[in-house]
C-alpha atoms as a PDB file:
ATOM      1  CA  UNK A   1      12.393 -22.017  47.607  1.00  0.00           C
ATOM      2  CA  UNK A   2      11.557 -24.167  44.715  1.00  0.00           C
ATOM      3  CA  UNK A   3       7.940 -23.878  45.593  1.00  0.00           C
ATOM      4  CA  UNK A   4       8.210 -20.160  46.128  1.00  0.00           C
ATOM      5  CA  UNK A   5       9.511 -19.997  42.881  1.00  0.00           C
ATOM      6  CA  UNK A   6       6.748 -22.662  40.555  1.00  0.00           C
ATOM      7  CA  UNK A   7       4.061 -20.081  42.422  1.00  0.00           C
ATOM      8  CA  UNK A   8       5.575 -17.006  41.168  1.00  0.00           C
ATOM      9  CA  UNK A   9       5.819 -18.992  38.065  1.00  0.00           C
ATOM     10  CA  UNK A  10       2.575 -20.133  37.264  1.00  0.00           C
ATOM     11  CA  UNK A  11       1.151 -16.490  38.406  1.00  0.00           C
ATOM     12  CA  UNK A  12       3.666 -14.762  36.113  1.00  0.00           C
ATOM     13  CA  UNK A  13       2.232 -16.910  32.977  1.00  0.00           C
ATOM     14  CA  UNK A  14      -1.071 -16.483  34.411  1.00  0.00           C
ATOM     15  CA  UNK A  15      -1.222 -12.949  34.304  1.00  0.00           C
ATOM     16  CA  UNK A  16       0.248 -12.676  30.800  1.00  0.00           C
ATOM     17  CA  UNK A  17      -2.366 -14.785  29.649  1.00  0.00           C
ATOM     18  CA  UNK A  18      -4.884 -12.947  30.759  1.00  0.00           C
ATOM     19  CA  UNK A  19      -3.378  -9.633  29.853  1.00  0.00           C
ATOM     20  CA  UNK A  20      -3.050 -11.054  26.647  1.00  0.00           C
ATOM     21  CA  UNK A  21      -6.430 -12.432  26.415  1.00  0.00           C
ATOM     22  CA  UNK A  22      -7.760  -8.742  27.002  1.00  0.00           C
ATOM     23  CA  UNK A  23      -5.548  -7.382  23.992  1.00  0.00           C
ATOM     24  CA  UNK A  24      -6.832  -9.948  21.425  1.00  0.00           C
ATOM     25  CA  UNK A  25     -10.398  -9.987  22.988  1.00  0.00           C
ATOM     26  CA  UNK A  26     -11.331  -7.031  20.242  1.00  0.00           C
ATOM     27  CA  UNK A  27     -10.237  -8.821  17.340  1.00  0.00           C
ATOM     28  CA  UNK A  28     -11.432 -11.972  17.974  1.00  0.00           C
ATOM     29  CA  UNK A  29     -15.025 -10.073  18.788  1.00  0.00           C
ATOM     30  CA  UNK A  30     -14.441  -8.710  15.153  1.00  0.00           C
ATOM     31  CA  UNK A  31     -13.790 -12.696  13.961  1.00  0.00           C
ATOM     32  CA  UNK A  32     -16.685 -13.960  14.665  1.00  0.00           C
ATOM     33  CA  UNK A  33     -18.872 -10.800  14.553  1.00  0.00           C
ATOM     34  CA  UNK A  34     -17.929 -11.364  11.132  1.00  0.00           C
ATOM     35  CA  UNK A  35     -20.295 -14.742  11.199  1.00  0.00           C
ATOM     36  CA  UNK A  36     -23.129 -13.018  12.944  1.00  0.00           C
ATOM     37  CA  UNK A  37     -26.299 -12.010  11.076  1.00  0.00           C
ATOM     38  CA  UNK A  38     -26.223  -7.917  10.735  1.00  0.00           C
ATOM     39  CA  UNK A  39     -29.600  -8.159  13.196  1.00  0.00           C
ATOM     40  CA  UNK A  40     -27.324 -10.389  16.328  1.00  0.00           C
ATOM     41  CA  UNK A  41     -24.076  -8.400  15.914  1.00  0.00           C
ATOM     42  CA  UNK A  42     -24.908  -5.647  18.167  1.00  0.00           C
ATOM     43  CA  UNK A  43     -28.004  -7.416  20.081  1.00  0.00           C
ATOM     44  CA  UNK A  44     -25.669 -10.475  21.229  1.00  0.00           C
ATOM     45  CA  UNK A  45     -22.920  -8.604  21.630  1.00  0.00           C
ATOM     46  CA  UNK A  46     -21.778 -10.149  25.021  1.00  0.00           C
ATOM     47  CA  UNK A  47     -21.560 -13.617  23.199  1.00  0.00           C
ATOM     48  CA  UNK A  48     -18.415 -14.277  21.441  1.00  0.00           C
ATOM     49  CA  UNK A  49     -19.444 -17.245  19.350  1.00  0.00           C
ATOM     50  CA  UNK A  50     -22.009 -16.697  16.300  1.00  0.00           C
ATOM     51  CA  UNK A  51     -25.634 -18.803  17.459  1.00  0.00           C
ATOM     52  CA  UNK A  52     -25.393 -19.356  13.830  1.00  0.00           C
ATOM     53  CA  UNK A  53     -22.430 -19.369  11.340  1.00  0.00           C
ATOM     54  CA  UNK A  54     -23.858 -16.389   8.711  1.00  0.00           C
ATOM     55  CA  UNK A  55     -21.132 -17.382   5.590  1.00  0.00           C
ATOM     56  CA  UNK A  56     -23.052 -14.521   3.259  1.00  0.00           C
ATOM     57  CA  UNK A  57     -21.309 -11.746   4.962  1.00  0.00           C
ATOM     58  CA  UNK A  58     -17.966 -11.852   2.753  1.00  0.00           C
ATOM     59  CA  UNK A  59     -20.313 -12.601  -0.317  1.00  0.00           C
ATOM     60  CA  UNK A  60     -21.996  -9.117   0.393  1.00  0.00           C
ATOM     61  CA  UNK A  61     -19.710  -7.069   1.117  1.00  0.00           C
ATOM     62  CA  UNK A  62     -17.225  -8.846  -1.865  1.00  0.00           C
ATOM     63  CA  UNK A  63     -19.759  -6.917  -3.690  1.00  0.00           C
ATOM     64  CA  UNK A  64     -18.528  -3.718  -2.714  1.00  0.00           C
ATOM     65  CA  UNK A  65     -20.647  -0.224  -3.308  1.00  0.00           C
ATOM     66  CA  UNK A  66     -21.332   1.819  -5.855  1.00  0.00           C
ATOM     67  CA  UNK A  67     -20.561  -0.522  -8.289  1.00  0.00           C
ATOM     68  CA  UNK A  68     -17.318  -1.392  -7.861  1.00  0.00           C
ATOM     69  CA  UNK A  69     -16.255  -4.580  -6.056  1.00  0.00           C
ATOM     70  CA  UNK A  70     -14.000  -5.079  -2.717  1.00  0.00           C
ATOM     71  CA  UNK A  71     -11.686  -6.776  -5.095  1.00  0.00           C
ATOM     72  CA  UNK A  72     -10.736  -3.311  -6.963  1.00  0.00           C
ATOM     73  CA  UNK A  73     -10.266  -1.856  -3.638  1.00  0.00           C
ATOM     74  CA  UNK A  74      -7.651  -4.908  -2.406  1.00  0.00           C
ATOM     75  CA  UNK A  75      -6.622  -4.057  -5.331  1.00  0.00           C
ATOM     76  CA  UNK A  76      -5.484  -0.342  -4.985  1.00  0.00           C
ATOM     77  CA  UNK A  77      -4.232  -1.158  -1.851  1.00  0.00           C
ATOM     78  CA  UNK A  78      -1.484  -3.490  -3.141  1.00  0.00           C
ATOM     79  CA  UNK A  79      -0.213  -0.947  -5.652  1.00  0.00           C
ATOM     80  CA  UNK A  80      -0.252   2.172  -3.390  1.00  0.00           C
ATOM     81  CA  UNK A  81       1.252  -0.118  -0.538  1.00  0.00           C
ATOM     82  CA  UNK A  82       3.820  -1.840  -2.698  1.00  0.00           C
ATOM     83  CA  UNK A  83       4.610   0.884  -4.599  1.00  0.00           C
ATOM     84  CA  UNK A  84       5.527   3.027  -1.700  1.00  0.00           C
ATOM     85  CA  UNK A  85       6.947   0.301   0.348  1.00  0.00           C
ATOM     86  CA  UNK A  86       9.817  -0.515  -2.712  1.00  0.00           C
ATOM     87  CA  UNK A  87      10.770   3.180  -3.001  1.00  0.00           C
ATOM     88  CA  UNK A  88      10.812   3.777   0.807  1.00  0.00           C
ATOM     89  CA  UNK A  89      12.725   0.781   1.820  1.00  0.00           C
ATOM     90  CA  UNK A  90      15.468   0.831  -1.605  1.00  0.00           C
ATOM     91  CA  UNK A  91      16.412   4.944  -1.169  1.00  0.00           C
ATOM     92  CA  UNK A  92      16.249   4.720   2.843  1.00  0.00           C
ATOM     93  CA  UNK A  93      18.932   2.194   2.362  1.00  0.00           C
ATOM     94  CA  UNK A  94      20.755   4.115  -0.680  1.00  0.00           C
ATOM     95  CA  UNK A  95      20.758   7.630   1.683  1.00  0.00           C
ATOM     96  CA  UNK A  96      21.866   5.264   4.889  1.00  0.00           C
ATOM     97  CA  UNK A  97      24.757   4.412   2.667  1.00  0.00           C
ATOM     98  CA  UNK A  98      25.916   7.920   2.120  1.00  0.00           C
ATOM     99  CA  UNK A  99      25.406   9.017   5.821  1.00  0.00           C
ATOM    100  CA  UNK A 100      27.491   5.846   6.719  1.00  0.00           C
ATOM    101  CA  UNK A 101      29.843   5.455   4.348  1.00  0.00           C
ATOM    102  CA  UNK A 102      31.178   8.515   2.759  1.00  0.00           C
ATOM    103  CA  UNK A 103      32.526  11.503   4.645  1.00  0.00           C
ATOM    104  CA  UNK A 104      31.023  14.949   2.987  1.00  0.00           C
ATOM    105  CA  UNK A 105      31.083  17.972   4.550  1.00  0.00           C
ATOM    106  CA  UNK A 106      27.342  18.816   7.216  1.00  0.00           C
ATOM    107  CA  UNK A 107      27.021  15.415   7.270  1.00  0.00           C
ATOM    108  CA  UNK A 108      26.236  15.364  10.665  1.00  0.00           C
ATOM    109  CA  UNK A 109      24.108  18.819  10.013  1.00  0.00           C
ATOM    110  CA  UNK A 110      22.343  17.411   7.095  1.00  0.00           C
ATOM    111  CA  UNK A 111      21.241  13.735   9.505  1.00  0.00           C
ATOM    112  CA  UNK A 112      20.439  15.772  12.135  1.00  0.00           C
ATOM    113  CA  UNK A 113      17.706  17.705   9.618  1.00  0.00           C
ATOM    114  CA  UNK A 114      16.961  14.121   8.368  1.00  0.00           C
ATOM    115  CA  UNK A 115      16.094  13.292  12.131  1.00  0.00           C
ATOM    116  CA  UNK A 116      14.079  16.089  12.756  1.00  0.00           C
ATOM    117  CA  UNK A 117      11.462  15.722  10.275  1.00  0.00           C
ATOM    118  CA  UNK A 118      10.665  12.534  12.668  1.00  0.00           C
ATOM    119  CA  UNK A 119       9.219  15.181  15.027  1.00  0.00           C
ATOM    120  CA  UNK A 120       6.799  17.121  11.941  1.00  0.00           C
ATOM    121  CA  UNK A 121       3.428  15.899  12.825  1.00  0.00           C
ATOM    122  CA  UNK A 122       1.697  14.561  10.215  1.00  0.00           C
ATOM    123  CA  UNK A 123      -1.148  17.183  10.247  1.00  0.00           C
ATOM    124  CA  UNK A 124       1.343  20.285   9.631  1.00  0.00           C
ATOM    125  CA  UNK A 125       2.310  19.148   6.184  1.00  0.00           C
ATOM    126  CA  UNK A 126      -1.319  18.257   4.818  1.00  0.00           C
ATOM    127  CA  UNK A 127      -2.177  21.560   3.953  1.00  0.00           C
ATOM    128  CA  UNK A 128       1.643  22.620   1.976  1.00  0.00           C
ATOM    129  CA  UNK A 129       1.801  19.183   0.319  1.00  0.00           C
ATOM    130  CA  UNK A 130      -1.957  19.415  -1.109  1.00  0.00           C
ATOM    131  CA  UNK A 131      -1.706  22.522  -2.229  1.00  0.00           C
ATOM    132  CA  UNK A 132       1.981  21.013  -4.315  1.00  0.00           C
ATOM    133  CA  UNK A 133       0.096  18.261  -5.509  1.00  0.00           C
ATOM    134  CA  UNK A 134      -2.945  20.168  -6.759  1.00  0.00           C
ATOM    135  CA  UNK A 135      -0.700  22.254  -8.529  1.00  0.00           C
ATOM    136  CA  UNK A 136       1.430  19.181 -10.071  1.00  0.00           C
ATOM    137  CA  UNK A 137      -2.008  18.078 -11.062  1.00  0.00           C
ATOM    138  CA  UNK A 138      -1.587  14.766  -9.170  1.00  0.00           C
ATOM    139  CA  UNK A 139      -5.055  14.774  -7.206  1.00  0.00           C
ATOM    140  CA  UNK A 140      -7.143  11.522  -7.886  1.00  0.00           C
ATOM    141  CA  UNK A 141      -3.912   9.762  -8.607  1.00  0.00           C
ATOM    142  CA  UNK A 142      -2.073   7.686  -6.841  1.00  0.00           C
ATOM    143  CA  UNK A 143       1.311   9.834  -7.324  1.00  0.00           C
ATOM    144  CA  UNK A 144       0.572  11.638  -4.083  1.00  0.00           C
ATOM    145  CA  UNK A 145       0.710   8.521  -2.507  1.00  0.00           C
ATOM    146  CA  UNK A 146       3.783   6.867  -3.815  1.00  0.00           C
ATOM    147  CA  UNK A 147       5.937   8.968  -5.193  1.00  0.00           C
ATOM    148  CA  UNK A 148       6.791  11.082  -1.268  1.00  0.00           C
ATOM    149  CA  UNK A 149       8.906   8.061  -0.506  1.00  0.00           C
ATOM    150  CA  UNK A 150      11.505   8.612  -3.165  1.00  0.00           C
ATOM    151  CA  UNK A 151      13.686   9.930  -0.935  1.00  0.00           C
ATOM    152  CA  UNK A 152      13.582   6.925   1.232  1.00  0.00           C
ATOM    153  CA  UNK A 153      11.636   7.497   5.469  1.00  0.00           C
ATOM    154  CA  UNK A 154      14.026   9.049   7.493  1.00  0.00           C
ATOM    155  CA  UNK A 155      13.249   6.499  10.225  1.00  0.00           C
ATOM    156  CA  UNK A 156      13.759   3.457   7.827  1.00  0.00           C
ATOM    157  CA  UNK A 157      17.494   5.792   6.962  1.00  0.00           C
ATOM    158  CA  UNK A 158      18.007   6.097  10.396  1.00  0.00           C
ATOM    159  CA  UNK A 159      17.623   2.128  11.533  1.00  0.00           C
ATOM    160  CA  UNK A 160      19.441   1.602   7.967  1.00  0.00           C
ATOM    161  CA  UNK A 161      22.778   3.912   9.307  1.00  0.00           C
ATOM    162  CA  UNK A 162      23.201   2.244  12.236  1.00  0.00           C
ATOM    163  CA  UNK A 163      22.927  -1.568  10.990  1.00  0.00           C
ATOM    164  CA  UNK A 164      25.305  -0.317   8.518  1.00  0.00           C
ATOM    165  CA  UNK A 165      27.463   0.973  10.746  1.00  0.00           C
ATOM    166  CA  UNK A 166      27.731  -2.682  12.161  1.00  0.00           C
ATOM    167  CA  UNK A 167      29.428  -4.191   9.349  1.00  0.00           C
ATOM    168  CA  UNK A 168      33.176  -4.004   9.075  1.00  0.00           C
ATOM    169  CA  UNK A 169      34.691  -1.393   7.056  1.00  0.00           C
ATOM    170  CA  UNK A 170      37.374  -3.966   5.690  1.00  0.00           C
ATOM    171  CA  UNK A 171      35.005  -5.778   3.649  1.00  0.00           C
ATOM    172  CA  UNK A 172      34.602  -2.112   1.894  1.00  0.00           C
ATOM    173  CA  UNK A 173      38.696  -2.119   1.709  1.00  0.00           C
ATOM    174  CA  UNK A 174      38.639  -5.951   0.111  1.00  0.00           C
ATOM    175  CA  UNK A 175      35.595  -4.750  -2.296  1.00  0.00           C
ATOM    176  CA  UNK A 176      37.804  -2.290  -3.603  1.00  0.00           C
ATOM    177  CA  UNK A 177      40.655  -4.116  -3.830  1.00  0.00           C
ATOM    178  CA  UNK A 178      38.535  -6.358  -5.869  1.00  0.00           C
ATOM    179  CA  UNK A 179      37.968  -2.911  -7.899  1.00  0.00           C
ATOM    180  CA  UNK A 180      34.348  -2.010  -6.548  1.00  0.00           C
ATOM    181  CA  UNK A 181      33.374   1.552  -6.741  1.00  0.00           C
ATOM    182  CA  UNK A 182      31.102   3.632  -4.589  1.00  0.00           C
ATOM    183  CA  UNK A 183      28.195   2.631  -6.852  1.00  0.00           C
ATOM    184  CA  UNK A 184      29.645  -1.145  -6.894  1.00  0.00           C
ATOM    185  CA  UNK A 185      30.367  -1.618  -3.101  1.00  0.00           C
ATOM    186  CA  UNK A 186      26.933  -0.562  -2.361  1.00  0.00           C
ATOM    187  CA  UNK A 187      25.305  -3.300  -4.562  1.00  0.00           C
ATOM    188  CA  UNK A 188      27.316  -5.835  -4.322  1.00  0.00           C
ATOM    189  CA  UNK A 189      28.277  -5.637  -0.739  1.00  0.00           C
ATOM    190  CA  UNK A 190      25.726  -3.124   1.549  1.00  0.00           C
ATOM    191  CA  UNK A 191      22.756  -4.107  -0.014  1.00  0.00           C
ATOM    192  CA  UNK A 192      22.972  -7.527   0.523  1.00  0.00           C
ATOM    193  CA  UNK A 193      24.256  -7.409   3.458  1.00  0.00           C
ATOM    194  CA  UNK A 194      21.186  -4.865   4.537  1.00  0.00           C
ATOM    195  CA  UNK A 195      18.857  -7.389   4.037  1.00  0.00           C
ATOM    196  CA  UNK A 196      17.850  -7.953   7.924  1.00  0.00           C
ATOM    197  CA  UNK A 197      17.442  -3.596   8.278  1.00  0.00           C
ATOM    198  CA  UNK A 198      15.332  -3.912   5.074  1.00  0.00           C
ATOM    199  CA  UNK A 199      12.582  -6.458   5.786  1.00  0.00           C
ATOM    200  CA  UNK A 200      12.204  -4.853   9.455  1.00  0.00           C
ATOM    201  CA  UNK A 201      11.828  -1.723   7.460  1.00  0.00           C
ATOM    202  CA  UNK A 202       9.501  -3.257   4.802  1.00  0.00           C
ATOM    203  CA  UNK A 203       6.910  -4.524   7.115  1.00  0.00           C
ATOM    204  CA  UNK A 204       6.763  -1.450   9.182  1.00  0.00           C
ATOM    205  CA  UNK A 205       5.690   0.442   5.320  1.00  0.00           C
ATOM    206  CA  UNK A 206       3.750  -2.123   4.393  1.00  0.00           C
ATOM    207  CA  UNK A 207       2.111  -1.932   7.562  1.00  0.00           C
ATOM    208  CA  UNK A 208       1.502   1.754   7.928  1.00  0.00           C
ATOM    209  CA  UNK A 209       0.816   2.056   3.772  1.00  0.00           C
ATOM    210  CA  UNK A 210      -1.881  -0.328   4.095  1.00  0.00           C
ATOM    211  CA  UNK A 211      -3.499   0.892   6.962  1.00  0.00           C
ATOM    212  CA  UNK A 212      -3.491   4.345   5.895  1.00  0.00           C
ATOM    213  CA  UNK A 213      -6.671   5.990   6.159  1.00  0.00           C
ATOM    214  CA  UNK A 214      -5.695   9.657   5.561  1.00  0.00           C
ATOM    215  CA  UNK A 215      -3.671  10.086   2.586  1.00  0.00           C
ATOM    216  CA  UNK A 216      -6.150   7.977   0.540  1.00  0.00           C
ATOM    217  CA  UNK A 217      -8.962  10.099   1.882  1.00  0.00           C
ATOM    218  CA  UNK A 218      -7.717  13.211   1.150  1.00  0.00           C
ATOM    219  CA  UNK A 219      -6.549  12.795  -3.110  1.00  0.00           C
ATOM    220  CA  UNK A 220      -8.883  10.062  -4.262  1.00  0.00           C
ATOM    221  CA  UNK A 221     -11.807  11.205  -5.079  1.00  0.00           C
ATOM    222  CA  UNK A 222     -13.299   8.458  -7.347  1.00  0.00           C
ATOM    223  CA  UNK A 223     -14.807   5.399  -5.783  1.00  0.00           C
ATOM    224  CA  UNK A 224     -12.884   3.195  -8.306  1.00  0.00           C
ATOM    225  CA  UNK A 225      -9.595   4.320  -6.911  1.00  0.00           C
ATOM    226  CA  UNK A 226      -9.960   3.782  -2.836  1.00  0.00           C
ATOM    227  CA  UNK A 227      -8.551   1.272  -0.460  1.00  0.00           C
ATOM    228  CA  UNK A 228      -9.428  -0.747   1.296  1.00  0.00           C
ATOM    229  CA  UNK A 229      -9.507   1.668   4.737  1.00  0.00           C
ATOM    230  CA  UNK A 230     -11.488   4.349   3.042  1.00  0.00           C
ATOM    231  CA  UNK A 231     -13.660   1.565   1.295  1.00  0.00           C
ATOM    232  CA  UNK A 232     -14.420   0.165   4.513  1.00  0.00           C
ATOM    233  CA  UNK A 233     -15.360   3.628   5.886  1.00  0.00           C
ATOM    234  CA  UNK A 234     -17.691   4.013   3.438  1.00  0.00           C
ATOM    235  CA  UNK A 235     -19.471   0.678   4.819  1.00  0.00           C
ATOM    236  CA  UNK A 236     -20.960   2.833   7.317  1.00  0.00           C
ATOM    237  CA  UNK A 237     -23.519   5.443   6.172  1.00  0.00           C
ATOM    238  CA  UNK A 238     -25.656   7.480   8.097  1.00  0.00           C
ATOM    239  CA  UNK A 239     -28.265   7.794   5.977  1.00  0.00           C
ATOM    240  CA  UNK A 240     -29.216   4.498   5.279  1.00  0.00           C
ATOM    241  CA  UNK A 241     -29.246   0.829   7.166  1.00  0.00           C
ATOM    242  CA  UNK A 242     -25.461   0.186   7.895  1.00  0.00           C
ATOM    243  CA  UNK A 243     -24.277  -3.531   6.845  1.00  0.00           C
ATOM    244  CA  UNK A 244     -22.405  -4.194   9.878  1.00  0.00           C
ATOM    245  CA  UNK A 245     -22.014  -7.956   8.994  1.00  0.00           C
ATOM    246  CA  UNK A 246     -20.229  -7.525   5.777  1.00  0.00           C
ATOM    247  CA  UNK A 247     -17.869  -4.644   6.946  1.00  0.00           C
ATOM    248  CA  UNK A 248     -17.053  -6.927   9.904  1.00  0.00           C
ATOM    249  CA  UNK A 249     -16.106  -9.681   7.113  1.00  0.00           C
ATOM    250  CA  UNK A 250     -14.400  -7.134   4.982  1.00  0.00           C
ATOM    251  CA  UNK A 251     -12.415  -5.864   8.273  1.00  0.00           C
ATOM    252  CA  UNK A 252     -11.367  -9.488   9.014  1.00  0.00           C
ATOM    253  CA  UNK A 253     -10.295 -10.214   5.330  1.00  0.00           C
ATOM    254  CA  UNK A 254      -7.816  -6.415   5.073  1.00  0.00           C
ATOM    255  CA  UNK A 255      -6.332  -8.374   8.266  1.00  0.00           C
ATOM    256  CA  UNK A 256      -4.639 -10.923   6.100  1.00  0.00           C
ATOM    257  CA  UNK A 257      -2.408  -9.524   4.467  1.00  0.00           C
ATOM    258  CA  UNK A 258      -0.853  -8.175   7.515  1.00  0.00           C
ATOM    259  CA  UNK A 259      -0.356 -10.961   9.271  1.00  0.00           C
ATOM    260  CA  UNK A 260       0.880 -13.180   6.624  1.00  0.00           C
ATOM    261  CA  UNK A 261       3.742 -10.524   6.059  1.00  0.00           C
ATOM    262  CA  UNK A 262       4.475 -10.234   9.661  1.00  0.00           C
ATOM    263  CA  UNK A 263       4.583 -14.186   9.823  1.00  0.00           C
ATOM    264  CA  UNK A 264       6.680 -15.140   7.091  1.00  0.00           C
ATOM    265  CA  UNK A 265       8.889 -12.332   8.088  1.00  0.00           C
ATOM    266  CA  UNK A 266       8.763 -12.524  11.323  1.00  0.00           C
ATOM    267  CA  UNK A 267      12.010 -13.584  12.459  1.00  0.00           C
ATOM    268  CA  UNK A 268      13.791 -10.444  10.213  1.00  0.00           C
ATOM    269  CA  UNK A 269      12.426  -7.581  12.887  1.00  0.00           C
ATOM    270  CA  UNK A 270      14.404  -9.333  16.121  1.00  0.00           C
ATOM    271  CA  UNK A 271      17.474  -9.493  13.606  1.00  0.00           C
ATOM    272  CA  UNK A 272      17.074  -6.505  12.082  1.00  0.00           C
ATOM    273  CA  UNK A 273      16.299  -4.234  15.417  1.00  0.00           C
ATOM    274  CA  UNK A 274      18.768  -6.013  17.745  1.00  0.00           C
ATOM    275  CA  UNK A 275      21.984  -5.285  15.625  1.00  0.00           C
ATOM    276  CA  UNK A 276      20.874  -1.166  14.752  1.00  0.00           C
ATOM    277  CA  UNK A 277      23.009  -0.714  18.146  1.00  0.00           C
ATOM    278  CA  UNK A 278      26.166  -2.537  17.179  1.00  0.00           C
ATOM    279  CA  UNK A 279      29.180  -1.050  15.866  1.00  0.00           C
ATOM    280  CA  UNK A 280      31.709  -2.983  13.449  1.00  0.00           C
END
């Protein structure tokens, strides 16, 4: 039985690893692609590792295009990602608060609405939210971008409500003892206490922000003001010789960012995910 069981074992971790292997394969193609000369990218494409290490990749495409650097475009992408990310995460909390906390009459009407606009695909309210913006006079700014998330993400409100739901409602009776208000007990007690819901919810934003390909596309229209996605779009053109090697090295270094936020925070998304169910 013991035997039995060290087989099953070994084949378990086995397969995972090879699973896994498959998943990563892509990105670690991009790695070292991003090391290959432009000519060997494509033409040893079956060979992982560079024949030669080809460091003037990130120097070229550093440069950037039209006269504007890839640092502008990191840039851009910090504000519009930060930016959005602080008002998404801050009101999501703020409006979890109220559909946790305080008893108003629809509540339960006005969260299910909330909920529902999960199910809008994205592509029904380009057209309506242009045509506002063009109006407001925000196109080739990054208001557009930002300044949606006011109102918080009703999926960030949603995993907000229920990890507030999981703290006891006789800390809120000692706050107020201690002569907290609404305004007060939210501060001083929910919003610390939120902190787990929060960072789970700020690296999903910063995530998707970052990555966004879309929004960026559709209101900037100066080259000065892209990200980093539509920079790295514009890498490849069809009328010309396409620098595979540096938007390979440009694709490696928008990875960074990522993955240093989802490392150093890490260890917030178990927290933060696994107590949503619970109930104080």
């Amino acid at each position: 039985m013991k035997k039995n069981k060290k087989v099953r074992s070994c084949a378990y971790h086995l397969f995972c690893a090879v699973l896994a292997l498959i998943m990563i394969y892509p990105v670690l193609w991009l790695g070292f692609s991003a090391f290959k000369e432009k000519t060997d990218i494509f033409q040893e494409a079956g060979k992982l590792l560079p024949a030669k290490w080809f460091f003037e990749n990130f120097l070229n495409g550093w440069k950037g295009f039209g006269g504007v650097g890839f640092g502008r475009f990191f840039l851009n992408s910090f504000i519009v990602t930060i930016g959005a990310t602080v008002l998404s995460v801050f009101f999501s909390v703020f409006v979890a608060y109220g559909f946790a906390r305080i008893n108003f009459k629809g509540r339960g009407f006005w969260f299910a609405c909330m909920m529902m606009t999960l199910m809008l695909p994205v592509q029904v309210l380009m057209v309506p939210q242009y045509m506002l913006f063009s109006k407001l006079g925000w196109i080739n700014t990054y208001l557009p971008l930002i300044i949606p998330y006011f109102g918080g993400y009703s999926f960030f409100i949603f995993l907000c409500v229920q990890f507030i739901k999981s703290i006891p409602k006789e800390l809120d009776d000692a706050a107020r003892i201690d002569g907290c208000g609404r305004i007060g007990l939210f501060f001083r007690l929910i919003l610390p206490l939120s902190k787990s819901a929060m960072v789970t919810s700020a690296i999903f934003s910063f995530y998707w922000r970052w990555s966004d390909f879309v929004g960026p596309m559709l209101y900037l229209k100066k080259p000065k003001m892209y990200t980093v996605s539509v920079a790295l779009k514009l890498f490849a053109d069809p009328n010309s010789v396409t620098d595979w090697g540096a938007m390979f090295a440009m694709s490696l270094l928008s990875l960074v960012p990522v993955i240093l936020v989802f490392l150093s925070l890490q260890k917030y998304i178990v927290e933060g995910i696994s107590t949503t169910g619970l109930k104080g």
